[in-house]
N, C-alpha and C. Protein backbone atom coordinates (compact mmCIF):
# COMPACT_ATOMS: atom_id res chain seq x y z
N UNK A 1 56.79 122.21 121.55
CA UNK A 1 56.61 122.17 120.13
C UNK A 1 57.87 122.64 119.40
N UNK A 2 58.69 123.51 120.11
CA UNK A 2 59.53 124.56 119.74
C UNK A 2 61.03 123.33 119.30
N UNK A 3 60.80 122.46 120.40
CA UNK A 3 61.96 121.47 120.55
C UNK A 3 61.94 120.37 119.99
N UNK A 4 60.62 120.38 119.73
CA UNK A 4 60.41 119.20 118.63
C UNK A 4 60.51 119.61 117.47
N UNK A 5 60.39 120.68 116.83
CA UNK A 5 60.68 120.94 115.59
C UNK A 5 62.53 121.01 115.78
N UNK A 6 63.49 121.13 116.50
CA UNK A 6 64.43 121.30 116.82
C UNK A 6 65.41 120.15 116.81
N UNK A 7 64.75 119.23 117.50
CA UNK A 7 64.82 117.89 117.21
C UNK A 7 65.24 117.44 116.15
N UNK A 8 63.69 117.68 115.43
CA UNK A 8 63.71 116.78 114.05
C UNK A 8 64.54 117.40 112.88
N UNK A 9 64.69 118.56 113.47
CA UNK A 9 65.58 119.04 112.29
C UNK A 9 66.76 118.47 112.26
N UNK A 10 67.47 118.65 113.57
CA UNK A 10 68.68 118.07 113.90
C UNK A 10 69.02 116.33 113.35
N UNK A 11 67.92 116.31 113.49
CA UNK A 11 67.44 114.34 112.80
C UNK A 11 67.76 114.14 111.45
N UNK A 12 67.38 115.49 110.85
CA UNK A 12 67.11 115.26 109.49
C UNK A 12 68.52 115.64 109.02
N UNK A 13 69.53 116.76 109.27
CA UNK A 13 70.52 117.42 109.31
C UNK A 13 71.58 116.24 109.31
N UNK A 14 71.45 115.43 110.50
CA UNK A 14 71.81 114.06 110.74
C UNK A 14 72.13 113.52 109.23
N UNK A 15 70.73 113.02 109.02
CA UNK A 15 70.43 112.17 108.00
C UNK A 15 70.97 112.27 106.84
N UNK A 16 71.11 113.68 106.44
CA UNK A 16 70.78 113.96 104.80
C UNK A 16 73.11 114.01 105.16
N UNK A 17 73.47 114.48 106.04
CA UNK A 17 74.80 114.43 106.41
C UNK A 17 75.58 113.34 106.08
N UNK A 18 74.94 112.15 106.83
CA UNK A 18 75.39 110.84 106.73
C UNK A 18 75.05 110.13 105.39
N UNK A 19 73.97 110.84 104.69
CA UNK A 19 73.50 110.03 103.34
C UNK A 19 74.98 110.48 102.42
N UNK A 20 75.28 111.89 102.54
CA UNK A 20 76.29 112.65 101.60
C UNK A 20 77.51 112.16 102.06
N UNK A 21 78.25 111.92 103.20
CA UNK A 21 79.11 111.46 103.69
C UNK A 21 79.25 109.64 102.96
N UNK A 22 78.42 108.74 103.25
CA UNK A 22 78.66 107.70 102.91
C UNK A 22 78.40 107.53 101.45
N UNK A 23 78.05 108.77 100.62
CA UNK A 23 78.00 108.69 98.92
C UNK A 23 79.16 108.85 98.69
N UNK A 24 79.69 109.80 99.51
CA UNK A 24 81.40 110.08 99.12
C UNK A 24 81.67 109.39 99.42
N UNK A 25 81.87 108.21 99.94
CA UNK A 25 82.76 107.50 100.38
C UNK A 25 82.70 105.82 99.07
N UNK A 26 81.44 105.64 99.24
CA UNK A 26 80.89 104.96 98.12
C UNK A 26 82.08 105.51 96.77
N UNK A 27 81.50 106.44 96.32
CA UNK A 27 82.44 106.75 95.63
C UNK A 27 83.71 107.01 94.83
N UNK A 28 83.89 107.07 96.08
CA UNK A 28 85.53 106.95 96.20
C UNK A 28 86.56 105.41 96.37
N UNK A 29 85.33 104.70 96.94
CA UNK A 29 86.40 103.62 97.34
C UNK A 29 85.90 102.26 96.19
N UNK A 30 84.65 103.01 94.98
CA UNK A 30 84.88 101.98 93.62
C UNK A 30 86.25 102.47 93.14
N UNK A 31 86.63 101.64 92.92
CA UNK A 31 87.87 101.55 91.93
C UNK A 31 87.78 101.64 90.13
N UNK A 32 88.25 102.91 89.87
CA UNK A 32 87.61 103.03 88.23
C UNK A 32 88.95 102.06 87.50
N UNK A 33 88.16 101.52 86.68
CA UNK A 33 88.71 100.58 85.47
C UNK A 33 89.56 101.00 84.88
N UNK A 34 90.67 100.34 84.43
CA UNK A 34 91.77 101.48 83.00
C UNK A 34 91.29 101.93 82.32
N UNK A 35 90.22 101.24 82.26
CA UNK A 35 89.33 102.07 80.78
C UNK A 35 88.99 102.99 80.92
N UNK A 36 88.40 103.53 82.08
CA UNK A 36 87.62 104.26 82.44
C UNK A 36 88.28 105.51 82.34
N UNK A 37 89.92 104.58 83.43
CA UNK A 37 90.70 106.13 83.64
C UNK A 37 91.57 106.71 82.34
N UNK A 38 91.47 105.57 80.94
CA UNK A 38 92.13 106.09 79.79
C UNK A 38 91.12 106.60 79.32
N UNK A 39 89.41 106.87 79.12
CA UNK A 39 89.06 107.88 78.57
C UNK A 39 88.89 108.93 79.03
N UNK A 40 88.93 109.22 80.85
CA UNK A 40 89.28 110.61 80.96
C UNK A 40 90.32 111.02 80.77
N UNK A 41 91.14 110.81 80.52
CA UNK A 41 92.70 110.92 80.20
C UNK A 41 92.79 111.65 78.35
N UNK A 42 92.07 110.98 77.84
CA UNK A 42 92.00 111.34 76.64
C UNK A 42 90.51 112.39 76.03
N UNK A 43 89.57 112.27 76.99
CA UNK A 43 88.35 112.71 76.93
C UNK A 43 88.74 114.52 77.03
N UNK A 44 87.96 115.51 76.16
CA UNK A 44 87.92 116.35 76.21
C UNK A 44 87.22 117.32 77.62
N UNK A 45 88.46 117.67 77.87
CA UNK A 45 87.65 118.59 79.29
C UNK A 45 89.00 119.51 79.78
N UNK A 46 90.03 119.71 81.33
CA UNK A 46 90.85 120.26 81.46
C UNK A 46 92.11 119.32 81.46
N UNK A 47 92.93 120.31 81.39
CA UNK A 47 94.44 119.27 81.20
C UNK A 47 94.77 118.88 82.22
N UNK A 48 94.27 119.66 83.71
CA UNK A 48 95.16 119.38 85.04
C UNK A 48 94.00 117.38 85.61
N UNK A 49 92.85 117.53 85.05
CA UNK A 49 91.72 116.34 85.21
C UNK A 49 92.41 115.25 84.22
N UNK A 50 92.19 115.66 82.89
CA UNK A 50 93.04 114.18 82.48
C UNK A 50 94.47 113.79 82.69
N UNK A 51 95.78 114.46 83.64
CA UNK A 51 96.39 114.49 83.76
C UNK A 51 96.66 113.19 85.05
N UNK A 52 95.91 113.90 85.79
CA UNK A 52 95.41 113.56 87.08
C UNK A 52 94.65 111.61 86.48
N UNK A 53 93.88 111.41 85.61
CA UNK A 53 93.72 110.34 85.28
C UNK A 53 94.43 109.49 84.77
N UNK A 54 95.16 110.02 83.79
CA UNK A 54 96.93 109.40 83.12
C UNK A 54 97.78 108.91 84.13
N UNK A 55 97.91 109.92 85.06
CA UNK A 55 98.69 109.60 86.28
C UNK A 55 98.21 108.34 87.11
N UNK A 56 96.77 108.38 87.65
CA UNK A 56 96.48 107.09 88.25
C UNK A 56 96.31 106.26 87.34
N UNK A 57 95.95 105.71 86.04
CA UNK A 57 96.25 104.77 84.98
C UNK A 57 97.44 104.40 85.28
N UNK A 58 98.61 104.85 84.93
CA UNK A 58 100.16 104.62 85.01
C UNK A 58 100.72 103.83 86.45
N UNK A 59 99.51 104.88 87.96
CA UNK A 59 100.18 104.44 88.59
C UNK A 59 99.77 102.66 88.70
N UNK A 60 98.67 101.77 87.75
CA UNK A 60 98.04 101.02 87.94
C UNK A 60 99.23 99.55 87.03
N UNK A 61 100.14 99.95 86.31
CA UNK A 61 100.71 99.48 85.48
C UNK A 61 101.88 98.59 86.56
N UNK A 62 101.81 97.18 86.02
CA UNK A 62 102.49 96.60 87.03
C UNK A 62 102.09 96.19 88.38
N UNK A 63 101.11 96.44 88.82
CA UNK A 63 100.61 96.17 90.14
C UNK A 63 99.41 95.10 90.05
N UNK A 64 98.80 94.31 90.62
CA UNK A 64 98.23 93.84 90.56
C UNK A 64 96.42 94.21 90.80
N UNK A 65 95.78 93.25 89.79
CA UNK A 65 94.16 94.63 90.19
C UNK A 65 93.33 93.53 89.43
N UNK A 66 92.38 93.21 90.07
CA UNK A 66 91.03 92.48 89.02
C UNK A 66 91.06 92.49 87.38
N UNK A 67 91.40 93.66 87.13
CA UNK A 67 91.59 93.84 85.34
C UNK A 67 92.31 93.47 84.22
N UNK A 68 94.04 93.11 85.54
CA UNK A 68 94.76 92.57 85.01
C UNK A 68 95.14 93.58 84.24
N UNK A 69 96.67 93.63 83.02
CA UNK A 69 97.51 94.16 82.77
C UNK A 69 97.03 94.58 81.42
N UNK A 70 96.36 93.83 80.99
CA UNK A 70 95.88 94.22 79.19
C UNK A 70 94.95 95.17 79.54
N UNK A 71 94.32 95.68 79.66
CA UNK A 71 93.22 96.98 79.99
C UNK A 71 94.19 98.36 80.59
N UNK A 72 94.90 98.15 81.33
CA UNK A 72 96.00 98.41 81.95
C UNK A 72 96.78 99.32 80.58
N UNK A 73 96.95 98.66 79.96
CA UNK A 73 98.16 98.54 78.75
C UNK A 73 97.50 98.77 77.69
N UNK A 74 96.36 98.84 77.33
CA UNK A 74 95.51 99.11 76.24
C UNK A 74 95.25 100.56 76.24
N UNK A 75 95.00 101.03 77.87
CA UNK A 75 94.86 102.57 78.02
C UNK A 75 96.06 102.93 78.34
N UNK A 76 97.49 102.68 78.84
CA UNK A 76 98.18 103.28 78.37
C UNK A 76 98.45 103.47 77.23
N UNK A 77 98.28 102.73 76.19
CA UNK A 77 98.56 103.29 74.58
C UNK A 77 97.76 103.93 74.36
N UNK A 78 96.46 103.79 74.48
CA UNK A 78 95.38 104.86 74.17
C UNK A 78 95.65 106.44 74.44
N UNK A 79 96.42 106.65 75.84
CA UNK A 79 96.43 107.66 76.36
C UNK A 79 97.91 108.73 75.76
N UNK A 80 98.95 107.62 75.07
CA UNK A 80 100.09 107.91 74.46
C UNK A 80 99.60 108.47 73.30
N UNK A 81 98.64 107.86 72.29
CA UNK A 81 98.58 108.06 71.16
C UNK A 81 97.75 109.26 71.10
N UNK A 82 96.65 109.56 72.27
CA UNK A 82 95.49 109.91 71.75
C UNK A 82 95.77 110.99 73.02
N UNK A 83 96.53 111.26 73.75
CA UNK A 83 96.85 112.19 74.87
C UNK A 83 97.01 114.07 74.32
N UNK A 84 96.15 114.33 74.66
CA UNK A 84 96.28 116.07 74.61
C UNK A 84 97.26 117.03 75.30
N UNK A 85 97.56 116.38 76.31
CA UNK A 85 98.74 116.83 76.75
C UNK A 85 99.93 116.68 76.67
N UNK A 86 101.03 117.25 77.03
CA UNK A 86 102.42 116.59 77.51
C UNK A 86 102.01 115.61 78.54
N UNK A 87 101.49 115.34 79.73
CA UNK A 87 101.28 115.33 81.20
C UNK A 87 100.49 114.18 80.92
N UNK A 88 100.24 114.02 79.87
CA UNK A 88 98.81 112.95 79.83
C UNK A 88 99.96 112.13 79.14
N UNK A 89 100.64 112.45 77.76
CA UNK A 89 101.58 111.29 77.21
C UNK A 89 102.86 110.91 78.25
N UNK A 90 103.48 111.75 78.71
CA UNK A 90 104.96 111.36 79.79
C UNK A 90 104.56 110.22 81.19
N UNK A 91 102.73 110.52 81.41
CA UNK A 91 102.42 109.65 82.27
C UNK A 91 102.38 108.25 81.77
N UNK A 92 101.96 108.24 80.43
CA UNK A 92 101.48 106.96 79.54
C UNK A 92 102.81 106.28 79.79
N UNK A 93 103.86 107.28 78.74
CA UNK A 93 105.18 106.31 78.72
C UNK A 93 105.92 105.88 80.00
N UNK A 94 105.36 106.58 81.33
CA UNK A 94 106.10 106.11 82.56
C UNK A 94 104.89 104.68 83.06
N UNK A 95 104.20 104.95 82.87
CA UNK A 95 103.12 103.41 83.06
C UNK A 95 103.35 102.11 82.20
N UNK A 96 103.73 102.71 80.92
CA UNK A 96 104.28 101.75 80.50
C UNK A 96 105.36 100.90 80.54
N UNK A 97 106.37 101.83 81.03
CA UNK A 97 108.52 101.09 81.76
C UNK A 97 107.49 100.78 83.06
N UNK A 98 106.67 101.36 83.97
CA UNK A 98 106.50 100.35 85.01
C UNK A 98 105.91 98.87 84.89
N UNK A 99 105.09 98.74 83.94
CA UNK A 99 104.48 97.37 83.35
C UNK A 99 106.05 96.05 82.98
N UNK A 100 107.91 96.88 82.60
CA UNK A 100 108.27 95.87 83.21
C UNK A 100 107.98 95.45 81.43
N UNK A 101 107.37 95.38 80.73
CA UNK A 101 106.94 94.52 79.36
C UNK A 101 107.84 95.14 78.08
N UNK A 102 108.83 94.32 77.86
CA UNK A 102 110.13 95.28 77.02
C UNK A 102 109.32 95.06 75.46
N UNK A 103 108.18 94.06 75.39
CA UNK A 103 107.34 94.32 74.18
C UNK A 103 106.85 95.77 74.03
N UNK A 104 106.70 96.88 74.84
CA UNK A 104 106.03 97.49 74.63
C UNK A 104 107.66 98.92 73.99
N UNK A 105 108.65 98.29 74.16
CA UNK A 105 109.49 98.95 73.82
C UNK A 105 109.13 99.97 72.41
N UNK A 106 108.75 99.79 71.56
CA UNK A 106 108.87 100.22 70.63
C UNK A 106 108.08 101.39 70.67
N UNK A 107 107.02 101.23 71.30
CA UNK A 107 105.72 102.71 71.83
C UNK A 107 107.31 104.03 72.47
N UNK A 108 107.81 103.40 73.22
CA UNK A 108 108.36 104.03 74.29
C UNK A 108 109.46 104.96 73.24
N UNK A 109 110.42 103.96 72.71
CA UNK A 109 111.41 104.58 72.14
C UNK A 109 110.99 105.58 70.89
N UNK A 110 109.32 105.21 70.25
CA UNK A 110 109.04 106.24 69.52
C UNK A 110 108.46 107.96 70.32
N UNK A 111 108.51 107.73 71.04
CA UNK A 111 107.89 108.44 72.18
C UNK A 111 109.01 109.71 72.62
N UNK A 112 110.73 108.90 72.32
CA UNK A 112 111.76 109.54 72.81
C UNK A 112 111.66 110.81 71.57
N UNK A 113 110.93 110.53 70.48
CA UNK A 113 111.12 112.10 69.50
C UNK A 113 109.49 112.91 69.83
N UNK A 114 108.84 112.46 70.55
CA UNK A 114 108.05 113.22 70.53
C UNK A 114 108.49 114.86 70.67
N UNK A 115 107.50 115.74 70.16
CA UNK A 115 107.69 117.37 70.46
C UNK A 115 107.98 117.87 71.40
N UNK A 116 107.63 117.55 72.61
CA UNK A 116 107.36 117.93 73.55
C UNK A 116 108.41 117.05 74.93
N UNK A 117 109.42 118.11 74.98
CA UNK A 117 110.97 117.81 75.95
C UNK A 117 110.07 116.73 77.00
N UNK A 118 109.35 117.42 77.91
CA UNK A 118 108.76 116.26 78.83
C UNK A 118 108.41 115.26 78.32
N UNK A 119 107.75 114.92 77.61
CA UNK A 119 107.51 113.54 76.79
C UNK A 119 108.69 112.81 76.64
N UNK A 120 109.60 113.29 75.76
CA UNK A 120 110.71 112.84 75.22
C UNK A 120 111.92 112.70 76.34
N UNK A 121 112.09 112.85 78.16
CA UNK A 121 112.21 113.12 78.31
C UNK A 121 112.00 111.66 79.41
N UNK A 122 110.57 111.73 79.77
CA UNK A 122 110.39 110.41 80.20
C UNK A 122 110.42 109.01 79.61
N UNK A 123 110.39 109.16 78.26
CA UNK A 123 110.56 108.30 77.04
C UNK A 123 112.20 107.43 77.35
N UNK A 124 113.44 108.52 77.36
CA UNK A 124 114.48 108.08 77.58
C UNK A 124 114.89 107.78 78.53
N UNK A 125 114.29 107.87 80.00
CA UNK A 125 114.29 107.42 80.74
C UNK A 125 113.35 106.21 81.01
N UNK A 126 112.68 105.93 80.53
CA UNK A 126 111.47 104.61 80.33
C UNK A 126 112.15 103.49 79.47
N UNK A 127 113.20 104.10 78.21
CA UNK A 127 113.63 103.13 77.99
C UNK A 127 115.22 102.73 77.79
N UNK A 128 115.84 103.10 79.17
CA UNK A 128 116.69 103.04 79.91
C UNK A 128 116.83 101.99 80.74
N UNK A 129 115.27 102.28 81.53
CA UNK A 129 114.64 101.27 82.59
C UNK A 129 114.45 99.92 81.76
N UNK A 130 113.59 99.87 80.67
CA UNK A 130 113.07 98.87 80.24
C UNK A 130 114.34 98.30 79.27
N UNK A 131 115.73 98.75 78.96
CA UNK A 131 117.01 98.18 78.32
C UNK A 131 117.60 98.06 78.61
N UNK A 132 118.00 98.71 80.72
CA UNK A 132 118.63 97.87 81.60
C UNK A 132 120.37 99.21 80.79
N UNK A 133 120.22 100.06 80.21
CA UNK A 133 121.09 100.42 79.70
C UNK A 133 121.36 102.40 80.58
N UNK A 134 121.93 102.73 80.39
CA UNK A 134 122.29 104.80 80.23
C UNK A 134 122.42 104.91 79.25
N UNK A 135 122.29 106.46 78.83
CA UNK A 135 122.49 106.86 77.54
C UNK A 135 123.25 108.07 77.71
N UNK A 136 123.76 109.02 78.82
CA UNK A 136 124.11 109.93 79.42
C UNK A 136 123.86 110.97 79.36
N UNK A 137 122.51 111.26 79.24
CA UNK A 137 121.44 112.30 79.09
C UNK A 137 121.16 112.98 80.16
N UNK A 138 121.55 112.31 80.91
CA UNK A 138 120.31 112.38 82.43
C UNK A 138 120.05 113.91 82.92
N UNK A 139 119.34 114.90 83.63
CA UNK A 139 119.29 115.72 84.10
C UNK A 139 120.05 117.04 83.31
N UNK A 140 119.18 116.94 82.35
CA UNK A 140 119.07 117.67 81.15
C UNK A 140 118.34 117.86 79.87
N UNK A 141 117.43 118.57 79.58
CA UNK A 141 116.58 118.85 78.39
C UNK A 141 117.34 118.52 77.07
N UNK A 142 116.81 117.45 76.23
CA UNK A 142 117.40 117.28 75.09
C UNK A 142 116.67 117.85 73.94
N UNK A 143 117.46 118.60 72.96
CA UNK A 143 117.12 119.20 71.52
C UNK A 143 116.58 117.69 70.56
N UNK A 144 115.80 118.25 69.99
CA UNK A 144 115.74 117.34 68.59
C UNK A 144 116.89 116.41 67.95
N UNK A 145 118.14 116.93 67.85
CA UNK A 145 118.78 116.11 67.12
C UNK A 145 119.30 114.93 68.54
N UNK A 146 119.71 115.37 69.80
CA UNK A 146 119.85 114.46 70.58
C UNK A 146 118.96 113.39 70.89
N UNK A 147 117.59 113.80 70.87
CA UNK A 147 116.44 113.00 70.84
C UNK A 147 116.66 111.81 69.50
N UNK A 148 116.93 112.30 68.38
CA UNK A 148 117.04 111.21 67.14
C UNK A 148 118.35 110.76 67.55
N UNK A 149 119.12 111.09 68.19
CA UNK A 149 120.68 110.38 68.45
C UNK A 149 119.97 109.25 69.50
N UNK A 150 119.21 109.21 70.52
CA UNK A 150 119.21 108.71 71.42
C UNK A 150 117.87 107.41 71.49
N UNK A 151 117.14 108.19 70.26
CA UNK A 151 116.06 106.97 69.68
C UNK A 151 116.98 106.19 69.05
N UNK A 152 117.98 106.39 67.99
CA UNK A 152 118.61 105.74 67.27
C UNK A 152 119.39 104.39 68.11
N UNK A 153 119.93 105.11 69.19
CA UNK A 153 120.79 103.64 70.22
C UNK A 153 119.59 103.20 70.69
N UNK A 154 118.85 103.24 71.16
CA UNK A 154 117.69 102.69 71.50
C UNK A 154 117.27 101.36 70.70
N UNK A 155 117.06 101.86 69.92
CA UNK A 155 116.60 101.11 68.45
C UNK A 155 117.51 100.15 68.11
N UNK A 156 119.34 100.55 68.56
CA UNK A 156 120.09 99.47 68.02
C UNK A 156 119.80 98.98 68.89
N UNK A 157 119.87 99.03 70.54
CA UNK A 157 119.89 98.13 71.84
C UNK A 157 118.57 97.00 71.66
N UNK A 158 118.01 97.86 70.98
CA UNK A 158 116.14 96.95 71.11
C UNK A 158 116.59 95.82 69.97
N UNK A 159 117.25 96.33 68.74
CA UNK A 159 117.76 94.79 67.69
C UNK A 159 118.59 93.97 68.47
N UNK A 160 119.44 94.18 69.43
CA UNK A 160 120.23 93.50 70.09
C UNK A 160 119.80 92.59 71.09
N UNK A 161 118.71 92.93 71.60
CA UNK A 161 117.53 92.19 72.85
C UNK A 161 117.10 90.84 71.77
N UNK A 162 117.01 90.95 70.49
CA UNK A 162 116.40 90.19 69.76
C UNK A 162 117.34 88.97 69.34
N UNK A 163 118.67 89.57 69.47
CA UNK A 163 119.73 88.61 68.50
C UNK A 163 120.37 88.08 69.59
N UNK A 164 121.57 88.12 69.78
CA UNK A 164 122.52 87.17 70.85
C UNK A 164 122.17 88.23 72.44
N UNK A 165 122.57 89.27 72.29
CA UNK A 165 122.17 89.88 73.38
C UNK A 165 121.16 89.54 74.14
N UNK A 166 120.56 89.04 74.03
CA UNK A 166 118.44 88.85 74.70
C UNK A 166 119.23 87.78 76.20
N UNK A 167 120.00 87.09 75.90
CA UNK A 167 120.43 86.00 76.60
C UNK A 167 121.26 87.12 77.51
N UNK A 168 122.49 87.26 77.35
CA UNK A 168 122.93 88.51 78.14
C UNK A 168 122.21 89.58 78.92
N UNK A 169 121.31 90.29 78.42
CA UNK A 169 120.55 90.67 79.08
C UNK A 169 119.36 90.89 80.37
N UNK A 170 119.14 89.18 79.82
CA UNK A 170 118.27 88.28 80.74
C UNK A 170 119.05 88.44 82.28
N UNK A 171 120.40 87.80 82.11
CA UNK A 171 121.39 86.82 82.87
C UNK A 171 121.88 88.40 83.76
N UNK A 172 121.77 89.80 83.05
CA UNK A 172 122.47 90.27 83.85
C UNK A 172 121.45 92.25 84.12
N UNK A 173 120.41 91.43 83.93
CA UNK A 173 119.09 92.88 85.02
C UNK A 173 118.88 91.79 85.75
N UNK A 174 117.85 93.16 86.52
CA UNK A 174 116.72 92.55 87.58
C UNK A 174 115.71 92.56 87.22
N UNK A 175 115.32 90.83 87.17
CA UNK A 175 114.32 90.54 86.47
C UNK A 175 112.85 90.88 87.43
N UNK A 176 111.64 91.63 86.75
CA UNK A 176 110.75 91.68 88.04
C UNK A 176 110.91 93.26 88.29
N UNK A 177 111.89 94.09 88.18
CA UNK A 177 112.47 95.53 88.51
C UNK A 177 111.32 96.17 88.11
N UNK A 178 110.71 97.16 88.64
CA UNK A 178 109.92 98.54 88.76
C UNK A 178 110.20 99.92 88.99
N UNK A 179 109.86 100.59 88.31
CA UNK A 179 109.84 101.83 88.89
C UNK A 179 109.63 102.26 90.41
């Protein structure tokens, strides 16, 4: 009797093991939507959780996925504009230079005055990437007025993509280039 209750416990121990094991796993291996991962990103709760969601959003930018790039790109702006963190916006603007889409230039280069050095920080490096250009910043915290010095060339390079330059430009990146 002793071993049969012993048994079945072990049965059940089994059971309820393998039920929790294959929930996690369930779990884990749906794939959450941009959407999903731009409202925890922006959703009120801790900074290191929506951070952590910004980050996999971003890392989704440019890659290929059922959702395609507009959902993609809808929560990265969402997460730029509407981001509580530093960590939540510097991820946005690096998801966005990986998307590769020099339309989205203008998010990015406004991004280079944000408050917050990290922001501003990945900003000029995002749109570096996405203008195929340096600005000679690199590996160094920029003040406010360098930040408006460095939006400002930005801004001329981005009128220049538009006018004769766009052709030049084309002819001499790598077209397709990622982070």
């Amino acid at each position: 009797m002793d071993s049969t209750r012993v048994l079945l416990a072990g049965i059940a121990a089994t059971l309820l093991a393998t039920c929790g094991i294959t929930a996690a796993i369930r779990s884990r291996s749906v794939a959450e939507s941009p959407l999903d991962l731009a409202r925890q990103a922006v959703a009120a709760g801790s900074g290191p959780a929506q951070a952590r969601a910004a980050t996999r959003l971003a890392a989704l930018a440019g890659q290929p996925h059922p959702q395609g790039d507009a959902d993609v790109i809808a929560g990265l702006r969402d997460a730029l504009d509407h981001g509580q963190t530093s960590e939540v916006r510097a991820a946005a603007v690096v998801g966005l230079a990986r998307t590769g889409d020099r339309g989205l230039l203008p998010l990015v280069v406004a991004a280079i005055e944000d408050h917050d050095p990290l922001v501003a920080g990945r900003a000029v490096a995002a749109a570096q990437h996405l203008l195929g250009v340096r600005y000679g910043v690199e590996d160094r915290p920029l003040d406010r007025e360098e930040c408006r010095r460095v939006a400002a060339m930005a801004r001329a390079d981005m009128a220049a993509l538009d006018g004769p330059g766009r052709a030049w430009w084309e002819s001499h990146t790598v077209q397709g280039a990622r982070w």
